[in-house]
Protein backbone atom coordinates (compact mmCIF):
# COMPACT_ATOMS: atom_id res chain seq x y z
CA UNK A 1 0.00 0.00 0.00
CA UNK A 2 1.56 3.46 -1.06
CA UNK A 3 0.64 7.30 -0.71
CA UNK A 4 2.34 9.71 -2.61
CA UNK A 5 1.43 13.35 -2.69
CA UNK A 6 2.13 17.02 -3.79
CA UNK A 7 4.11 20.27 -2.76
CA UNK A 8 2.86 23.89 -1.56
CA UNK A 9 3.79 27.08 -3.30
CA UNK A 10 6.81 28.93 -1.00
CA UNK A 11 4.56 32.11 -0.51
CA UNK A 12 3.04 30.08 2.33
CA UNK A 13 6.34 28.81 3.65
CA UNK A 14 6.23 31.67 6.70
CA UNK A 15 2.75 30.49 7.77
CA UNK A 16 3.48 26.90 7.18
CA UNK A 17 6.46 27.44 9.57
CA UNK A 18 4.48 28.78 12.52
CA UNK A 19 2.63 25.63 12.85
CA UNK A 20 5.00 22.76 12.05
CA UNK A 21 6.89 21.45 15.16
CA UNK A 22 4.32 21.36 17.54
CA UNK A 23 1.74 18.89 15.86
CA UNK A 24 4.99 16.38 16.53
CA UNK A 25 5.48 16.92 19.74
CA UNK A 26 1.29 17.06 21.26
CA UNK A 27 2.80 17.17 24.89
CA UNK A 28 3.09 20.43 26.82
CA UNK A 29 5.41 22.44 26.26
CA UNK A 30 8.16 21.28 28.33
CA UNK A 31 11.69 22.32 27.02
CA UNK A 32 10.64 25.81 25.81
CA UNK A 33 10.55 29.37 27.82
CA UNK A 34 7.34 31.62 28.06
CA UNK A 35 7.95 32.90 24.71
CA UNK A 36 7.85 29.61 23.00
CA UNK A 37 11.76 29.38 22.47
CA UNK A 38 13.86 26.95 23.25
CA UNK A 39 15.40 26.94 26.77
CA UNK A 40 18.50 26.81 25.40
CA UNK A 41 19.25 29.54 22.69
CA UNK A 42 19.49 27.53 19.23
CA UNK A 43 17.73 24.62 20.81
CA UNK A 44 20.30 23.02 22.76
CA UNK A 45 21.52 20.65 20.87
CA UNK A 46 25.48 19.80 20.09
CA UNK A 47 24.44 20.65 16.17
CA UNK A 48 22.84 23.93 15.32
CA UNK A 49 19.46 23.74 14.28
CA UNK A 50 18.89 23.94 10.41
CA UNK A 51 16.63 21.96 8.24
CA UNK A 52 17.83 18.69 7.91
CA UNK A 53 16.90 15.79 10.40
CA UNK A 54 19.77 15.11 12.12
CA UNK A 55 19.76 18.78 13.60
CA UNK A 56 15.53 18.58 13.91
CA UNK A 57 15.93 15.38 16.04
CA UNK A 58 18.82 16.82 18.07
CA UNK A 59 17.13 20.66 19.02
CA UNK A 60 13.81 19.68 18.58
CA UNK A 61 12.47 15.85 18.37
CA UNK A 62 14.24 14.65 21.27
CA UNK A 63 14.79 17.67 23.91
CA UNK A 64 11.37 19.20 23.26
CA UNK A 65 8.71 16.25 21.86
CA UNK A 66 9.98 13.15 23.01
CA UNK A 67 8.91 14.44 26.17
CA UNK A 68 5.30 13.19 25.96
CA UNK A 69 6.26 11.27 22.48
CA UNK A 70 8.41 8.28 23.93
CA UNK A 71 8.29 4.69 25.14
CA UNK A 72 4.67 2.91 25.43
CA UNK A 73 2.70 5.61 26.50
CA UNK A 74 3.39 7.73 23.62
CA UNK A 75 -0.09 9.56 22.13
CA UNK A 76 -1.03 8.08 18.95
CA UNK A 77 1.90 5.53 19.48
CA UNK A 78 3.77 8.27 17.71
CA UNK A 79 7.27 8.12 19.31
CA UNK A 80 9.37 11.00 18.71
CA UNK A 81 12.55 10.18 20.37
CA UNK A 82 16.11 9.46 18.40
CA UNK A 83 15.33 5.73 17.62
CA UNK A 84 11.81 5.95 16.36
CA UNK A 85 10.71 9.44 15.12
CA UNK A 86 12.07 9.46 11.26
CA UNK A 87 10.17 6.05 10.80
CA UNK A 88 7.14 7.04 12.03
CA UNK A 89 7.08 10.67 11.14
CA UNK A 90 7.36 10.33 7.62
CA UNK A 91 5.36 8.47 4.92
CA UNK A 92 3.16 7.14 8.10
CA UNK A 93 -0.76 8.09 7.79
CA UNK A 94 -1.80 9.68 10.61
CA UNK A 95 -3.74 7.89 12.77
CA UNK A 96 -6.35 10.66 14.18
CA UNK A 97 -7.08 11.53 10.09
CA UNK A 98 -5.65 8.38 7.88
CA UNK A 99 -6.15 10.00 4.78
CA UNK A 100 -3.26 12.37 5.95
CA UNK A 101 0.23 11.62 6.15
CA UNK A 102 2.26 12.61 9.27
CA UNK A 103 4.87 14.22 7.22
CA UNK A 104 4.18 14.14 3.50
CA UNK A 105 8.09 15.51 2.08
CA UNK A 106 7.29 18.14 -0.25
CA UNK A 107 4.27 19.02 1.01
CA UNK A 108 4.11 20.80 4.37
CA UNK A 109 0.49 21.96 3.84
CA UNK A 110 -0.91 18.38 3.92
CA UNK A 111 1.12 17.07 6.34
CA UNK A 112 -0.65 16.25 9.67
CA UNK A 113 1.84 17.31 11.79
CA UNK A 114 1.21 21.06 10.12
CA UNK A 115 -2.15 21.06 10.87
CA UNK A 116 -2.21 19.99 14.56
CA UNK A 117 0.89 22.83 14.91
CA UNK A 118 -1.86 25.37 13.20
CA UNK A 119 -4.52 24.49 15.20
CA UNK A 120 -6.85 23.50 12.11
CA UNK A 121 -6.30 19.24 12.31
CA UNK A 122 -9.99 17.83 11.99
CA UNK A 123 -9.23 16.09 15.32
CA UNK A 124 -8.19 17.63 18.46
CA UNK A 125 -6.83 20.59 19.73
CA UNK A 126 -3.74 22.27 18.63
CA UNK A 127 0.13 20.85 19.59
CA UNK A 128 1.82 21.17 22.31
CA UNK A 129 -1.26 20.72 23.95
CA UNK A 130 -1.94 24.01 26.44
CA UNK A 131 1.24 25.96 24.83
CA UNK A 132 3.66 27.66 24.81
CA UNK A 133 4.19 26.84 20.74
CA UNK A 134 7.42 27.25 18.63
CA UNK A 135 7.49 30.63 17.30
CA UNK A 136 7.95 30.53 13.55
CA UNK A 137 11.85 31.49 13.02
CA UNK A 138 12.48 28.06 14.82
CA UNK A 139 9.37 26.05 12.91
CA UNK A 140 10.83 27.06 9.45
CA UNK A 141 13.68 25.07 9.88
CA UNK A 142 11.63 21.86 10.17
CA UNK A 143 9.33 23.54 7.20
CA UNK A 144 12.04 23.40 4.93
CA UNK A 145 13.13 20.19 5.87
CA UNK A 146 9.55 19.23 4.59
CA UNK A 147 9.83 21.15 1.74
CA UNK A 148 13.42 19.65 1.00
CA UNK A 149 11.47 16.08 0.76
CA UNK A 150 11.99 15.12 4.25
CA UNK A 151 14.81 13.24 4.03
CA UNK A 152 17.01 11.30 6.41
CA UNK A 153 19.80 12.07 8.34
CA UNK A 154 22.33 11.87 6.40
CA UNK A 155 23.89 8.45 7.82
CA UNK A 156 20.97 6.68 7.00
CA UNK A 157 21.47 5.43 3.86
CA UNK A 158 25.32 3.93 4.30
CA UNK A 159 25.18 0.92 2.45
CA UNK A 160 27.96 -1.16 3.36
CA UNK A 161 26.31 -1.74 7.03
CA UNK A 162 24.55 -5.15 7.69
CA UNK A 163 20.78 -5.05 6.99
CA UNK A 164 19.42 -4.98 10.66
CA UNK A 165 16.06 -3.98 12.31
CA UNK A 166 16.59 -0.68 14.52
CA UNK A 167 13.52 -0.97 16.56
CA UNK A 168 9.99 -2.05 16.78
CA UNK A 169 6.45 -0.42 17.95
CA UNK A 170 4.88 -1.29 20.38
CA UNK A 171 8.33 -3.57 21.55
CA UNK A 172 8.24 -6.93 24.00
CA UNK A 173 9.54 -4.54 27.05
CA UNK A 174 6.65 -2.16 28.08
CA UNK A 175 3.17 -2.77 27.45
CA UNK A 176 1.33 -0.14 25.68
CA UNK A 177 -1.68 1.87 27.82
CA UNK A 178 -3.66 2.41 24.61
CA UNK A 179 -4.60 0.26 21.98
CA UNK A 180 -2.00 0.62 19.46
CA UNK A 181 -2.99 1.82 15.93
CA UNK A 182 -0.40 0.05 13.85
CA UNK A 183 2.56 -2.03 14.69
CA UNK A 184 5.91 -0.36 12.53
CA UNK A 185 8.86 -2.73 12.44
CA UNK A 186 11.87 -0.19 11.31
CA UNK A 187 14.74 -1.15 9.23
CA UNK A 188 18.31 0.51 8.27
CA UNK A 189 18.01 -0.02 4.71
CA UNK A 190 14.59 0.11 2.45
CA UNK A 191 12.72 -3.20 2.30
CA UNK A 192 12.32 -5.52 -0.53
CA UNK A 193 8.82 -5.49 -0.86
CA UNK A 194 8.45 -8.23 -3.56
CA UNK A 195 9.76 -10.61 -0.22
CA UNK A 196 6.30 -9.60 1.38
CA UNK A 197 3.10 -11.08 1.05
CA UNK A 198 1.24 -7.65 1.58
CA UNK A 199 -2.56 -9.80 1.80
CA UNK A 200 -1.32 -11.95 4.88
CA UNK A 201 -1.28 -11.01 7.54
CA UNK A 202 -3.06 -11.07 11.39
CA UNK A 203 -2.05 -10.38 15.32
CA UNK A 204 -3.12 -13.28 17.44
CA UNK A 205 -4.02 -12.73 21.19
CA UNK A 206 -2.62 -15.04 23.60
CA UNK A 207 -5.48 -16.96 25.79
CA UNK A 208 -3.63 -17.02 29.50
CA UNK A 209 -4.77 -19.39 32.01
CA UNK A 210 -5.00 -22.61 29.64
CA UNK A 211 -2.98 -25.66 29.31
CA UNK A 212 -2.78 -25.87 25.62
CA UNK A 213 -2.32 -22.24 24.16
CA UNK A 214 -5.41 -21.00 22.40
CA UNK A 215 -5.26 -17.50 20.40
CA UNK A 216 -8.10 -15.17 19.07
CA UNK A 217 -7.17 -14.10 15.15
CA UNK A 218 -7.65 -10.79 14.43
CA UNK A 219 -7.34 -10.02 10.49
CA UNK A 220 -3.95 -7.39 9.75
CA UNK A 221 -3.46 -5.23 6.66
CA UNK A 222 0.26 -4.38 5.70
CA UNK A 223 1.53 -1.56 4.12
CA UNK A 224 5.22 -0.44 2.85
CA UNK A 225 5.03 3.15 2.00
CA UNK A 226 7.01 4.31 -1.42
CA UNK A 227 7.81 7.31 0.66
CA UNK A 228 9.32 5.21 3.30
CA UNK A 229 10.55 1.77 2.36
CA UNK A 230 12.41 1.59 5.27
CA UNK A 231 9.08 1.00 7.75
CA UNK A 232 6.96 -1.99 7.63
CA UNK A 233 3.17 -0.96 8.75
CA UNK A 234 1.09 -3.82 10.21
CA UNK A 235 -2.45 -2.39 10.82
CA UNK A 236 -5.34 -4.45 12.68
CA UNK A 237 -8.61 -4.43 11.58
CA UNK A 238 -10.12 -3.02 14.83
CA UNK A 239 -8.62 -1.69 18.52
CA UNK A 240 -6.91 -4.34 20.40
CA UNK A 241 -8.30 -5.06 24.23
CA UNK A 242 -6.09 -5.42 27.27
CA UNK A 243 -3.87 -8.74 26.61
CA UNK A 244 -0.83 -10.19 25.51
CA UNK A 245 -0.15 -10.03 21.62
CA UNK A 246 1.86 -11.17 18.42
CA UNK A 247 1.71 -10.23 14.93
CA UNK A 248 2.92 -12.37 12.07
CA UNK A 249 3.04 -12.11 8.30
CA UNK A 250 4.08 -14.17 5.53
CA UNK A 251 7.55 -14.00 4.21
CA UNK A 252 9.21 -15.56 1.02
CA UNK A 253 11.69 -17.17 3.41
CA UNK A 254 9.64 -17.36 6.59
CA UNK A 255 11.88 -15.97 9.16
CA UNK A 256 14.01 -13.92 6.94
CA UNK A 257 13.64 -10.62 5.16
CA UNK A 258 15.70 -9.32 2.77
CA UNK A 259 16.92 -5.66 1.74
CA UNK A 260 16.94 -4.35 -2.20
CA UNK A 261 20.36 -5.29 -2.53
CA UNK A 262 19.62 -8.97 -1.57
CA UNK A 263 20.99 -8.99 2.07
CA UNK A 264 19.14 -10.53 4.72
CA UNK A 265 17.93 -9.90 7.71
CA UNK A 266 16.89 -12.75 10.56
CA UNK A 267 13.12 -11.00 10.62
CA UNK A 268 11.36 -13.14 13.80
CA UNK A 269 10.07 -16.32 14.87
CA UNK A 270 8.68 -18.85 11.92
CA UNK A 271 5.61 -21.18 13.06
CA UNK A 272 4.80 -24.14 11.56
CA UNK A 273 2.00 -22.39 8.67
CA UNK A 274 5.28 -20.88 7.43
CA UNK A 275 4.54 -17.23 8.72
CA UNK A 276 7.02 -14.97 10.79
CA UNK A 277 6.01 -13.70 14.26
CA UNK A 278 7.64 -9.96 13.98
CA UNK A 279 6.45 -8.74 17.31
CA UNK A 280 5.09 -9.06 20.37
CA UNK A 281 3.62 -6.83 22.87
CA UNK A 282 0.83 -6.40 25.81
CA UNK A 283 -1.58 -3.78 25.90
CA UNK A 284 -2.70 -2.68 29.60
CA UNK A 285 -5.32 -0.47 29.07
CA UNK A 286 -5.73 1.68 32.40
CA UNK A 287 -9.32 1.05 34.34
């Protein structure tokens, strides 16, 4: 499954700007002064802030939004800290509005993220949640990252590294408080698609207190975005209730996954109807 879309005329750059950050970040504010800066002049990062992702992640993503957007309580399951936010950030629908993208590179006025930082989003209120915002000379930097096509840092793409997966959402260590909207394995190089069988797939709930392990099915769609080919989406059909979880797809070598250059990766668990179990989790929904 694949969304591609379009790219806003510069006039509106300025006003595209004053909105952007925050719709990443819906927490509230922490890591900025009264005035919406930065606590630390520039950001406070070790890289000064421009508009590429590596600088975005270090004053931004990580001091400001990863806040509220990290580990299994994250809104939305959108995490925002150093590990996660590229992958799920960009090419990633938004789960509030799924016709929208979170970040859709080119294109800052459709992004999601844009909207909630303007205030306008069709769904809740605007991001951080209570203020203070990101005044617009430090939003334009992540603008024009947008506007640049949103691409990754700049290490990202080193191809001589093995193919390995760099992290998984909703992961085996903390159970999730909400029911999670998708499940996003991440990789370090884009994904050979043609490996995937995009129709298969489902997330099985574990049955506790039984001798011989019984599971409830729950039907999955997958998607690999051509924006992104570097996150693998697993989406269930409806919202998952408190238990223990594991969702598995089939592979052309169950077990394995390979890059577009042919290298492999060891991808999860096969079981014996020749799928791959490529996560696990538990939801504990709060009472």
């Amino acid at each position: 499954m694949t969304k591609i879309f379009a790219q806003p005329s510069l006039p509106c750059f300025a006003m595209f700007a004053a909105a952007l950050f925050t719709a990443a970040c819906a927490g509230n504010g922490e890591g900025l002064d009264v005035n919406g800066q930065p606590i630390v002049p520039g950001g406070g990062g070790s890289v000064p802030l421009s508009a590429d992702f590596e600088s975005l992640q270090e004053n931004i993503f990580t001091p400001i939004c990863s806040v509220c957007h990290a580990g299994a309580s994250a809104p939305e399951g959108l995490r925002l800290d150093a590990d996660n936010s590229y992958n799920l950030l960009v090419g990633v629908p938004s789960t509030e509005v799924p016709s929208l993208l979170r970040v859709k590179p080119g294109d800052p006025a459709d992004s999601y993220i844009i909207q909630k930082l303007e205030g306008h989003a069709a769904v809740g209120g605007q991001m951080p949640l209570g203020g203070p915002y990101l005044p617009a000379s430090t939003i334009a930097f992540v603008a024009q990252w947008i506007t640049n096509g949103a691409p990754p840092a700049a290490a990202a793409g080193v191809d001589s590294t093995p193919f390995v997966i760099t992290s998984t959402v909703p992961d085996s260590v903390d159970p999730v408080t909400e029911p999670p909207p998708q499940i996003a394995v991440a990789f370090n190089h884009e994904i050979d698609v043609s490996q995937i069988d995009m129709r298969s797939a489902r997330i099985e709930r574990m049955v506790p207190g039984v001798a011989v392990p019984t599971v409830e099915s729950i039907p999955a769609q997958v998607s690999v975005s051509n924006i992104n080919r570097r996150v693998l989406m697993i989406w269930p059909s409806h919202p998952l209730r408190d238990g223990r979880y594991r969702a598995l797809i089939r592979t052309a070598a169950p077990g394995f996954l390979s890059d577009t250059a042919g290298r492999t990766v060891a991808f999860g668990e096969p079981n014996s109807l020749g799928e791959t179990v490529v996560a696990a989790f538990e939801v504990e929904v709060p009472p």
